[in-house]
C-alpha atoms as a PDB file:
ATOM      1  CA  UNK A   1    -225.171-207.235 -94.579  1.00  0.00           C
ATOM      2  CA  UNK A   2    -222.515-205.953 -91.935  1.00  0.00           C
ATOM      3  CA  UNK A   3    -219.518-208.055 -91.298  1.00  0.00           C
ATOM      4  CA  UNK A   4    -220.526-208.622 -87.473  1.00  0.00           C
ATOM      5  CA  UNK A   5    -222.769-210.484 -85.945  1.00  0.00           C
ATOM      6  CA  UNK A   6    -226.822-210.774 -85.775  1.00  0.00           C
ATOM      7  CA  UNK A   7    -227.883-208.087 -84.223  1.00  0.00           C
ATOM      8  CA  UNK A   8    -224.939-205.725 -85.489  1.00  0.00           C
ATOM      9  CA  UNK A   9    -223.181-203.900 -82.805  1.00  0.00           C
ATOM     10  CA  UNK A  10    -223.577-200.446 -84.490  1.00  0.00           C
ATOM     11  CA  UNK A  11    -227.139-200.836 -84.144  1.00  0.00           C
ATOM     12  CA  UNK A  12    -228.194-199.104 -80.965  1.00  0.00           C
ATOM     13  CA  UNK A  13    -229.629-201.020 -77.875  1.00  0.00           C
ATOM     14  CA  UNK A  14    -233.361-200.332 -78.447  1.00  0.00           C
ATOM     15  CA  UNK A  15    -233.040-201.474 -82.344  1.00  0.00           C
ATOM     16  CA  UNK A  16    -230.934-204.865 -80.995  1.00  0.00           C
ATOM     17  CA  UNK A  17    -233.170-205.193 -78.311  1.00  0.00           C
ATOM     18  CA  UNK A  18    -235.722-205.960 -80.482  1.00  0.00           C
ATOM     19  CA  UNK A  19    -233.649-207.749 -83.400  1.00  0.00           C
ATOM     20  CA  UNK A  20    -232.579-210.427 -81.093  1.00  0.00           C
ATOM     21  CA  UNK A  21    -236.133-211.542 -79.452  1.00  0.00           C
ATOM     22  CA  UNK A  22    -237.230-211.662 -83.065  1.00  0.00           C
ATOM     23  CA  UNK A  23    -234.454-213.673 -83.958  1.00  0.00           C
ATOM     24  CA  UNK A  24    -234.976-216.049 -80.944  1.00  0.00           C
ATOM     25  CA  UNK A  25    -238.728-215.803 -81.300  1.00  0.00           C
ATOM     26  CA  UNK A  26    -237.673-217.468 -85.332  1.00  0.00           C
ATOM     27  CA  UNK A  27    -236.079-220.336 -83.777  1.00  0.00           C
ATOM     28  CA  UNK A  28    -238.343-221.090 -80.425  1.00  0.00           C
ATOM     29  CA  UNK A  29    -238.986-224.414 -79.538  1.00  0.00           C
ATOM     30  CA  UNK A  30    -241.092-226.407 -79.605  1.00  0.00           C
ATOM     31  CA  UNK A  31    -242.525-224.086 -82.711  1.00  0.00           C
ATOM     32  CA  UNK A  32    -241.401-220.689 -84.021  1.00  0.00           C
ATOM     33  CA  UNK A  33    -243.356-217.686 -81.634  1.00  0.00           C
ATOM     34  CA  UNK A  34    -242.402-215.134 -84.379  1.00  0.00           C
ATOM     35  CA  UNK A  35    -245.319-213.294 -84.804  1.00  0.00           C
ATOM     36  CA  UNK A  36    -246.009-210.742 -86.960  1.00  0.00           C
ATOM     37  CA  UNK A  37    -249.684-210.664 -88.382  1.00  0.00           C
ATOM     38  CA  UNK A  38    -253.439-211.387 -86.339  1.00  0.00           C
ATOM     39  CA  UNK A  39    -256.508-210.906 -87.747  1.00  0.00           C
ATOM     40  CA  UNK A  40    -257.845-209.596 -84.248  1.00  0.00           C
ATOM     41  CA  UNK A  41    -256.538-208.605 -80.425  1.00  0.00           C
ATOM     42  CA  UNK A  42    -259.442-210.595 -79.430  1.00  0.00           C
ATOM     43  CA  UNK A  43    -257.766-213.950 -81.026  1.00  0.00           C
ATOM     44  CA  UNK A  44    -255.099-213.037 -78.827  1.00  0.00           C
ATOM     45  CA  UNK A  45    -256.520-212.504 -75.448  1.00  0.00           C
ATOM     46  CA  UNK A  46    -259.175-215.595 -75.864  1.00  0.00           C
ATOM     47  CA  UNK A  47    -261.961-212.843 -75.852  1.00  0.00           C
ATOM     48  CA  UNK A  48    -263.799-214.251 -78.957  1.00  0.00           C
ATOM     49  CA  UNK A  49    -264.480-217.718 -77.165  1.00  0.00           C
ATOM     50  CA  UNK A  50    -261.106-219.200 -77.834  1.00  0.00           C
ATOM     51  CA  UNK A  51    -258.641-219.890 -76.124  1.00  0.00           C
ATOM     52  CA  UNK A  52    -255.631-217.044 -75.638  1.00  0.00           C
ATOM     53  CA  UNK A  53    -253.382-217.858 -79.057  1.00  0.00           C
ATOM     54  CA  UNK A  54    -250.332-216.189 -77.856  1.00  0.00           C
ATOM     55  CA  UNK A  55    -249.486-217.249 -74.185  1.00  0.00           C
ATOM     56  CA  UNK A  56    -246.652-215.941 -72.037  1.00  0.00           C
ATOM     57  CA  UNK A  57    -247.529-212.076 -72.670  1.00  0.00           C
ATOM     58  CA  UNK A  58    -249.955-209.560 -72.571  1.00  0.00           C
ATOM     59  CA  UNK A  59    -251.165-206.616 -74.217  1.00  0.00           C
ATOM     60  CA  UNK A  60    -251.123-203.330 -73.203  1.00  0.00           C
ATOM     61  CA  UNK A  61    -252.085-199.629 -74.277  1.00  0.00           C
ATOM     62  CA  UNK A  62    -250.086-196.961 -76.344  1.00  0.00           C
ATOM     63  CA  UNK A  63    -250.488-194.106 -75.051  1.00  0.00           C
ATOM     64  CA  UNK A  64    -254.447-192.532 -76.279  1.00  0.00           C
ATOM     65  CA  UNK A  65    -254.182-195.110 -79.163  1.00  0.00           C
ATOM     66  CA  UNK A  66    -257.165-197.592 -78.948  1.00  0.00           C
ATOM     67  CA  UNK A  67    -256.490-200.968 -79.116  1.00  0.00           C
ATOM     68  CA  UNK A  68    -258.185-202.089 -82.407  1.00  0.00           C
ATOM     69  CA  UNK A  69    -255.611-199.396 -84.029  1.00  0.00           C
ATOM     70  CA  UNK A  70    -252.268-200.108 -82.149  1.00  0.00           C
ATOM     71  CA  UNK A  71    -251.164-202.015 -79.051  1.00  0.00           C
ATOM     72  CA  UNK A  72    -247.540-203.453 -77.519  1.00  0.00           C
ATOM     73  CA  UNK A  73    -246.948-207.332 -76.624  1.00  0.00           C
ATOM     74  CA  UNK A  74    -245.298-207.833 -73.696  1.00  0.00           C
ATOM     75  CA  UNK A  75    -243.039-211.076 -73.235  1.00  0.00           C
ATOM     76  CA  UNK A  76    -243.456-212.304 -69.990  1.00  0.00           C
ATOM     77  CA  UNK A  77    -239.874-213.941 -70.629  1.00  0.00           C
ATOM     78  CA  UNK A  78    -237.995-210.965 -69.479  1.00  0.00           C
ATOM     79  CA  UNK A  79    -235.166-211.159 -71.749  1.00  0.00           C
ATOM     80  CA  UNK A  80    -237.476-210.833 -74.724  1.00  0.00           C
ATOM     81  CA  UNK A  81    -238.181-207.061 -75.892  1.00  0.00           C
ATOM     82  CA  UNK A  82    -241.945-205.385 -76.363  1.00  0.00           C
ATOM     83  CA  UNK A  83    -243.440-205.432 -79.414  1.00  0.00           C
ATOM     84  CA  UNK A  84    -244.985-202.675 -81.348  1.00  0.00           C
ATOM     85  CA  UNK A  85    -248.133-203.560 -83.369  1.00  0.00           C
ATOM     86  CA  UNK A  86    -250.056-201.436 -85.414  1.00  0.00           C
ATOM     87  CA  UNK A  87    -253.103-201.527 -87.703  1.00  0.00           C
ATOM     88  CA  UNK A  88    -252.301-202.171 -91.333  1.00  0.00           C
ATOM     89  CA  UNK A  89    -254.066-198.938 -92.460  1.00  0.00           C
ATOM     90  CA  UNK A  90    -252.594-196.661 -90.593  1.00  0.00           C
ATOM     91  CA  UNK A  91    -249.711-193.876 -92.254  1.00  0.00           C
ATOM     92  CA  UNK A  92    -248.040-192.802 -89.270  1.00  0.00           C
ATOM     93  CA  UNK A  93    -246.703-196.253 -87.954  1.00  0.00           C
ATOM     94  CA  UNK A  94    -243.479-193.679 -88.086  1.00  0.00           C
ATOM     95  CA  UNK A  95    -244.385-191.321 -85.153  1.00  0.00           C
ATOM     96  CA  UNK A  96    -246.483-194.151 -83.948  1.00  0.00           C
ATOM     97  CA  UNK A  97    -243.146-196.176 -83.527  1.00  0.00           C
ATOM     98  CA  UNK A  98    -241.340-193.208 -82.388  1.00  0.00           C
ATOM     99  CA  UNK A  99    -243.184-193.114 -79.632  1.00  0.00           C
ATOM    100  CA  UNK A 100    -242.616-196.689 -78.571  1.00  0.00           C
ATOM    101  CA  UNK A 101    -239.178-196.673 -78.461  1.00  0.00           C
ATOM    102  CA  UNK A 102    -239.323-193.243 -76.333  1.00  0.00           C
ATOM    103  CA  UNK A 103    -241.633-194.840 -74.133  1.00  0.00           C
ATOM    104  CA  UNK A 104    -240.408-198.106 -73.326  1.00  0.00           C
ATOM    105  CA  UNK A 105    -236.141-197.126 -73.661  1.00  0.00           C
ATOM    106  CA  UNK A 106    -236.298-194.004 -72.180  1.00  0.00           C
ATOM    107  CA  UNK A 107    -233.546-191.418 -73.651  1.00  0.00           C
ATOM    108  CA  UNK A 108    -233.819-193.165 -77.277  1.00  0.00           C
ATOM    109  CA  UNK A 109    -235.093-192.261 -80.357  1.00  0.00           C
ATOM    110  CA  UNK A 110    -235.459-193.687 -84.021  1.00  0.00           C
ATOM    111  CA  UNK A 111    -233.300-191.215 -85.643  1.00  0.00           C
ATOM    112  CA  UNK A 112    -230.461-192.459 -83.299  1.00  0.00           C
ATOM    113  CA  UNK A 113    -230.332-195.365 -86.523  1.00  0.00           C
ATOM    114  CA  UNK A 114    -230.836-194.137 -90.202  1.00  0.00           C
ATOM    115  CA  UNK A 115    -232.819-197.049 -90.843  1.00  0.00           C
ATOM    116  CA  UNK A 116    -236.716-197.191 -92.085  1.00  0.00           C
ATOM    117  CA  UNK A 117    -239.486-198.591 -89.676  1.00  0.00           C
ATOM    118  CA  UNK A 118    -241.762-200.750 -91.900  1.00  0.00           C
ATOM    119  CA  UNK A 119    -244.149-203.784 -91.514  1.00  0.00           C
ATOM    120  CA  UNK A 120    -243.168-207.542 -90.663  1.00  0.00           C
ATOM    121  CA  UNK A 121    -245.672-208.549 -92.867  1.00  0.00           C
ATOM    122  CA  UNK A 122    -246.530-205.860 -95.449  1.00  0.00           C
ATOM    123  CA  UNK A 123    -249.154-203.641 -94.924  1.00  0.00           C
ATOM    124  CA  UNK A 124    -250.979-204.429 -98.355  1.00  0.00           C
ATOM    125  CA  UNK A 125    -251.228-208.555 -98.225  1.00  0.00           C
ATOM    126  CA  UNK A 126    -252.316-207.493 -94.273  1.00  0.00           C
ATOM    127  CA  UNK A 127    -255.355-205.317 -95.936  1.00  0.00           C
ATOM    128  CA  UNK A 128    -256.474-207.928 -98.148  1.00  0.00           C
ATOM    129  CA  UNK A 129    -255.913-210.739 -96.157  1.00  0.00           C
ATOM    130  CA  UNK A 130    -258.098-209.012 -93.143  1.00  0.00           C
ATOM    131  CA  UNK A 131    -255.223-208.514 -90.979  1.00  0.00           C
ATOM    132  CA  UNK A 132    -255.770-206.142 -88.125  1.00  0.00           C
ATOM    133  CA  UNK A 133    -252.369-205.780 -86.476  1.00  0.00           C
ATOM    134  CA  UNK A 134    -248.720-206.264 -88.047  1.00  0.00           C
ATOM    135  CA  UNK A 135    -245.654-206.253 -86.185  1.00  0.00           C
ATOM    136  CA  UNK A 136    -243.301-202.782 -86.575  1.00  0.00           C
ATOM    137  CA  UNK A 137    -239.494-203.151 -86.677  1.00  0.00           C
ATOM    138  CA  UNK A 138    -236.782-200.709 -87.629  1.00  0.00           C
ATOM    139  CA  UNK A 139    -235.704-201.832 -91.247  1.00  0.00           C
ATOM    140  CA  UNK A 140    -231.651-201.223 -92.920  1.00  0.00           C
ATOM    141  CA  UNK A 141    -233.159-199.527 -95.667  1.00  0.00           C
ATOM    142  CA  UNK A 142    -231.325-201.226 -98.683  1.00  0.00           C
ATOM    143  CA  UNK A 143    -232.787-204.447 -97.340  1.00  0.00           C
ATOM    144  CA  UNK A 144    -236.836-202.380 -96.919  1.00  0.00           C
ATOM    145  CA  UNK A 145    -236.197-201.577-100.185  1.00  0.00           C
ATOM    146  CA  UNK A 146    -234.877-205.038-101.867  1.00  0.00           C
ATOM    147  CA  UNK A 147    -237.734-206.709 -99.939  1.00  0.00           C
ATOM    148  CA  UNK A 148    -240.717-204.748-101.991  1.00  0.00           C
ATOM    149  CA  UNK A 149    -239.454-207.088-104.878  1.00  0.00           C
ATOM    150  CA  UNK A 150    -240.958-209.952-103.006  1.00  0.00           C
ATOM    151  CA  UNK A 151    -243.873-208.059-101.266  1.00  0.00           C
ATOM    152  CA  UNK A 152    -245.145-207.011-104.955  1.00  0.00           C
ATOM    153  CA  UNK A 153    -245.254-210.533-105.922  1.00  0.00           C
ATOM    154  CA  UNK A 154    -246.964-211.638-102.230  1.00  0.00           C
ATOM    155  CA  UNK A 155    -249.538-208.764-103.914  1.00  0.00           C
ATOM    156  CA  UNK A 156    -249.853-209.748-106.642  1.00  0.00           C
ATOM    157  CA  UNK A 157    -250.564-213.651-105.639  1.00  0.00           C
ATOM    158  CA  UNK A 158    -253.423-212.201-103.678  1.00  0.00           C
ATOM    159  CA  UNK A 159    -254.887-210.342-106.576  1.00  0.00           C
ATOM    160  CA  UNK A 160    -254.162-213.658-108.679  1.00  0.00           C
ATOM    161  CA  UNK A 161    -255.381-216.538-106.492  1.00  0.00           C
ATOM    162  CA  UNK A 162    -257.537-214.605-103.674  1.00  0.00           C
ATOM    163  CA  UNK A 163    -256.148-213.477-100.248  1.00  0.00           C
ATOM    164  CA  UNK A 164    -254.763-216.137 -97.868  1.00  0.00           C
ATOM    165  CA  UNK A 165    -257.317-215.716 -94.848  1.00  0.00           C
ATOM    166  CA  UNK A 166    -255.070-216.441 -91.940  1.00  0.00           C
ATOM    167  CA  UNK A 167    -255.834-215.653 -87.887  1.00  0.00           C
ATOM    168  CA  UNK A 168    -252.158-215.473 -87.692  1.00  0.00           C
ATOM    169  CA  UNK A 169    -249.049-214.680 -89.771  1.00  0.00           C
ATOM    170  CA  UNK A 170    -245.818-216.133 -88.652  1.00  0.00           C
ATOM    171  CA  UNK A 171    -242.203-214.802 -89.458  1.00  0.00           C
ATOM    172  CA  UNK A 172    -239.954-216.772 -92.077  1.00  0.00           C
ATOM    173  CA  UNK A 173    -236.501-216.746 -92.973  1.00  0.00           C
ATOM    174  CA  UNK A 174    -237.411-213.940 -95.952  1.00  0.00           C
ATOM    175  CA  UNK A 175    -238.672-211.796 -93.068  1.00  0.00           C
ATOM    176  CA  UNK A 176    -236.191-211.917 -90.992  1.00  0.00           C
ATOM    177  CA  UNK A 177    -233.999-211.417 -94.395  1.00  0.00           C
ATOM    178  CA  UNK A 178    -235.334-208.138 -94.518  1.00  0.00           C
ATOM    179  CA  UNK A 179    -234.862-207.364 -90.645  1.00  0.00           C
ATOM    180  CA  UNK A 180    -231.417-207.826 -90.957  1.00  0.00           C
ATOM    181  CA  UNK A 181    -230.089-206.277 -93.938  1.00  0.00           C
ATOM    182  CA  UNK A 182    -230.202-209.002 -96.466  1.00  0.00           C
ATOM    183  CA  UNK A 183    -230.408-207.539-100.505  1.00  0.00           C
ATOM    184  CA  UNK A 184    -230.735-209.794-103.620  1.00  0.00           C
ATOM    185  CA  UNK A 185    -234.036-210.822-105.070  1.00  0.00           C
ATOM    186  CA  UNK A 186    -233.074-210.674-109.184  1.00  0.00           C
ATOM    187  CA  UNK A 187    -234.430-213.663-110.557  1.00  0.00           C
ATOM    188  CA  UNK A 188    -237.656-214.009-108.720  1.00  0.00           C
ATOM    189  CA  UNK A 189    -240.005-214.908-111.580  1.00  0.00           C
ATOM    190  CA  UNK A 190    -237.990-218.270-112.304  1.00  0.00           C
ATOM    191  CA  UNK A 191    -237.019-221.699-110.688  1.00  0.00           C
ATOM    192  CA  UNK A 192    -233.306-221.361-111.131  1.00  0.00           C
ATOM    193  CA  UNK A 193    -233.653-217.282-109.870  1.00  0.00           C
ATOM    194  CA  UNK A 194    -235.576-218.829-106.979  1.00  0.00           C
ATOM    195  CA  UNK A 195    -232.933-221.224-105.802  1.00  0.00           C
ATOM    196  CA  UNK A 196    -230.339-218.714-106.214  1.00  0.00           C
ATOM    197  CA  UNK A 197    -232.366-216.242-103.880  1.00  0.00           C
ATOM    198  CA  UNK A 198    -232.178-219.005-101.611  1.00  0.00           C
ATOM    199  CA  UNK A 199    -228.629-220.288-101.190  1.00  0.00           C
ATOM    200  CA  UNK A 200    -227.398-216.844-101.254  1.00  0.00           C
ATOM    201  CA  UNK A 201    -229.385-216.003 -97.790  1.00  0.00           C
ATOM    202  CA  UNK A 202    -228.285-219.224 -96.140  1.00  0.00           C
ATOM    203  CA  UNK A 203    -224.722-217.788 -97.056  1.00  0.00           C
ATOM    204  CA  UNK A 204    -225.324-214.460 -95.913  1.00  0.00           C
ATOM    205  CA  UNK A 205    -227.104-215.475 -92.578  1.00  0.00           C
ATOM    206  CA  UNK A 206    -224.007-217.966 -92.119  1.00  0.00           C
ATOM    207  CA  UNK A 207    -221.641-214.710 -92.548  1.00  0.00           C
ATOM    208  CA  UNK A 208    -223.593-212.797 -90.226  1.00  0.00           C
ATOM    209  CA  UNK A 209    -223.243-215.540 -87.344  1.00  0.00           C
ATOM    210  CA  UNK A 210    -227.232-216.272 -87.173  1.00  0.00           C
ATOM    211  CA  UNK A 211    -228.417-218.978 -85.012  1.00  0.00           C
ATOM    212  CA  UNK A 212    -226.986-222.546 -85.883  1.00  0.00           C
ATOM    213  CA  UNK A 213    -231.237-223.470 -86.034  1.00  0.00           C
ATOM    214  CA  UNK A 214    -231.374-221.508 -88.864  1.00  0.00           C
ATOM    215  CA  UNK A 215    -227.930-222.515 -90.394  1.00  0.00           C
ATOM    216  CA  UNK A 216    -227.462-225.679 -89.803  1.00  0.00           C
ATOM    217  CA  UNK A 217    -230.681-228.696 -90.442  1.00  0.00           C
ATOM    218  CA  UNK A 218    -233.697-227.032 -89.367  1.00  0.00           C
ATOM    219  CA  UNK A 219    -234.222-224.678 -92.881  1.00  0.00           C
ATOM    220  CA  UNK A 220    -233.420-226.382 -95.980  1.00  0.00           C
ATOM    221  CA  UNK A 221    -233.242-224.351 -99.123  1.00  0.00           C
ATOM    222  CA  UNK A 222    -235.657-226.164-101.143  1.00  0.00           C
ATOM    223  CA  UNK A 223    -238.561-224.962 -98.679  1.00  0.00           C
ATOM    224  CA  UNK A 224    -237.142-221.511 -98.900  1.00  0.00           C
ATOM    225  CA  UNK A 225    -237.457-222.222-102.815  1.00  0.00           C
ATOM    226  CA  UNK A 226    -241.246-223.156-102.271  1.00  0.00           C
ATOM    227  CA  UNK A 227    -241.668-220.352 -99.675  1.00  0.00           C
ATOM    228  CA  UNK A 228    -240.492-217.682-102.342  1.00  0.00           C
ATOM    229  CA  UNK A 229    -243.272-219.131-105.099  1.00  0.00           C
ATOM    230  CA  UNK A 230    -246.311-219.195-102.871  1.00  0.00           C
ATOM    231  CA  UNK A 231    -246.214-216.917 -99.993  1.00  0.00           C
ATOM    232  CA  UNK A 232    -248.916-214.457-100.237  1.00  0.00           C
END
């Protein structure tokens, strides 16, 4: 991870933009508003006889997209950047994301950063857990790449044990690990590997000046131990 703080200053403004509301989202109170996977829109807006699940917000149109493929969340807490989602099954979340950033910071583009854009939650558990939206965010690629470690094992659970039906996915530690650059998953099959996965991204999210909420009492390593063996 860079020496600086969370979100890096070499990063450009759209890219920090939406690194910090994720990062703030992670440690809301009273509950973590990190979002990153819904099994419908209509969960969302309270259409399906519910009440609206995510308050403060609303959803609006990209572009000619239709909704049930891609749409943006807009925080009403004006501080708090839009968010890009996008369905699961879709390939060009790229151009699709491209587009977002054009649209909503005018004069910017992706290749400004050489970083990949990739899922919050990964497109694959989203399939076979029913997921119909997952949250987009521009990646540091060694971390995108590190992350598939754990992804294939989330996979591989659901194969194993059956998808985790969820309305809603929320964003842990591990995901905002791969947000911000973190690498380092040898070891993953074991207990001790597992603990060392752990303590190391503590350390490296207390080197990169992240949120004393996450540093300090609020995460404990033993859940991110537990989180590592059963998220799927």
């Amino acid at each position: 991870m860079p020496d600086d703080a969370l979100p890096f200053s070499s990063w450009p403004t759209w890219m920090k933009d939406q690194h910090r509301t994720f990062m703030e989202q992670l440690v809301d109170q009273p509950a973590n508003s990190a979002w990153i996977g819904v099994a419908s829109v209509d969960n969302i807006l309270g259409r399906n006889g519910t009440r609206t699940l995510r308050r403060d917000g609303q959803v609006a149109l990209l572009g000619d997209d239709p909704e049930n493929e891609v749409f943006v969340w807009k925080p009403e807490k004006t501080s708090w950047a839009p968010e890009l989602w996008i369905s699961p099954t879709r390939r060009d979340y790229r151009s699709v994301y491209a587009r977002f950033i054009e649209g909503y910071w005018p004069g910017s583009n992706i290749d400004d950063a050489p970083h990949h854009v990739d899922h919050l939650f990964p497109k694959e558990p989203a399939v076979l857990g029913g997921l119909s939206h997952v949250r987009l965010l521009a990646i540091p690629k060694r971390s995108n790449v590190s992350a598939g470690t754990f992804e294939k094992q989330m996979t591989a659970k659901n194969h194993s044990q059956g998808p985790r039906t969820k309305q809603t996915r929320m964003a842990t530690l591990y995901s905002l690990a791969k947000a911000m650059g973190y690498v380092g998953y040898a070891g993953l099959k074991t207990l001790e590997g597992r603990r060392r996965i752990a303590a190391a991204l503590m350390q490296a999210l207390r080197e990169a000046g992240a949120p004393k909420e996450i540093v300090e009492s609020r995460y404990d390593e033993a859940l991110l131990v537990e989180v590592l063996d059963c998220l799927r």
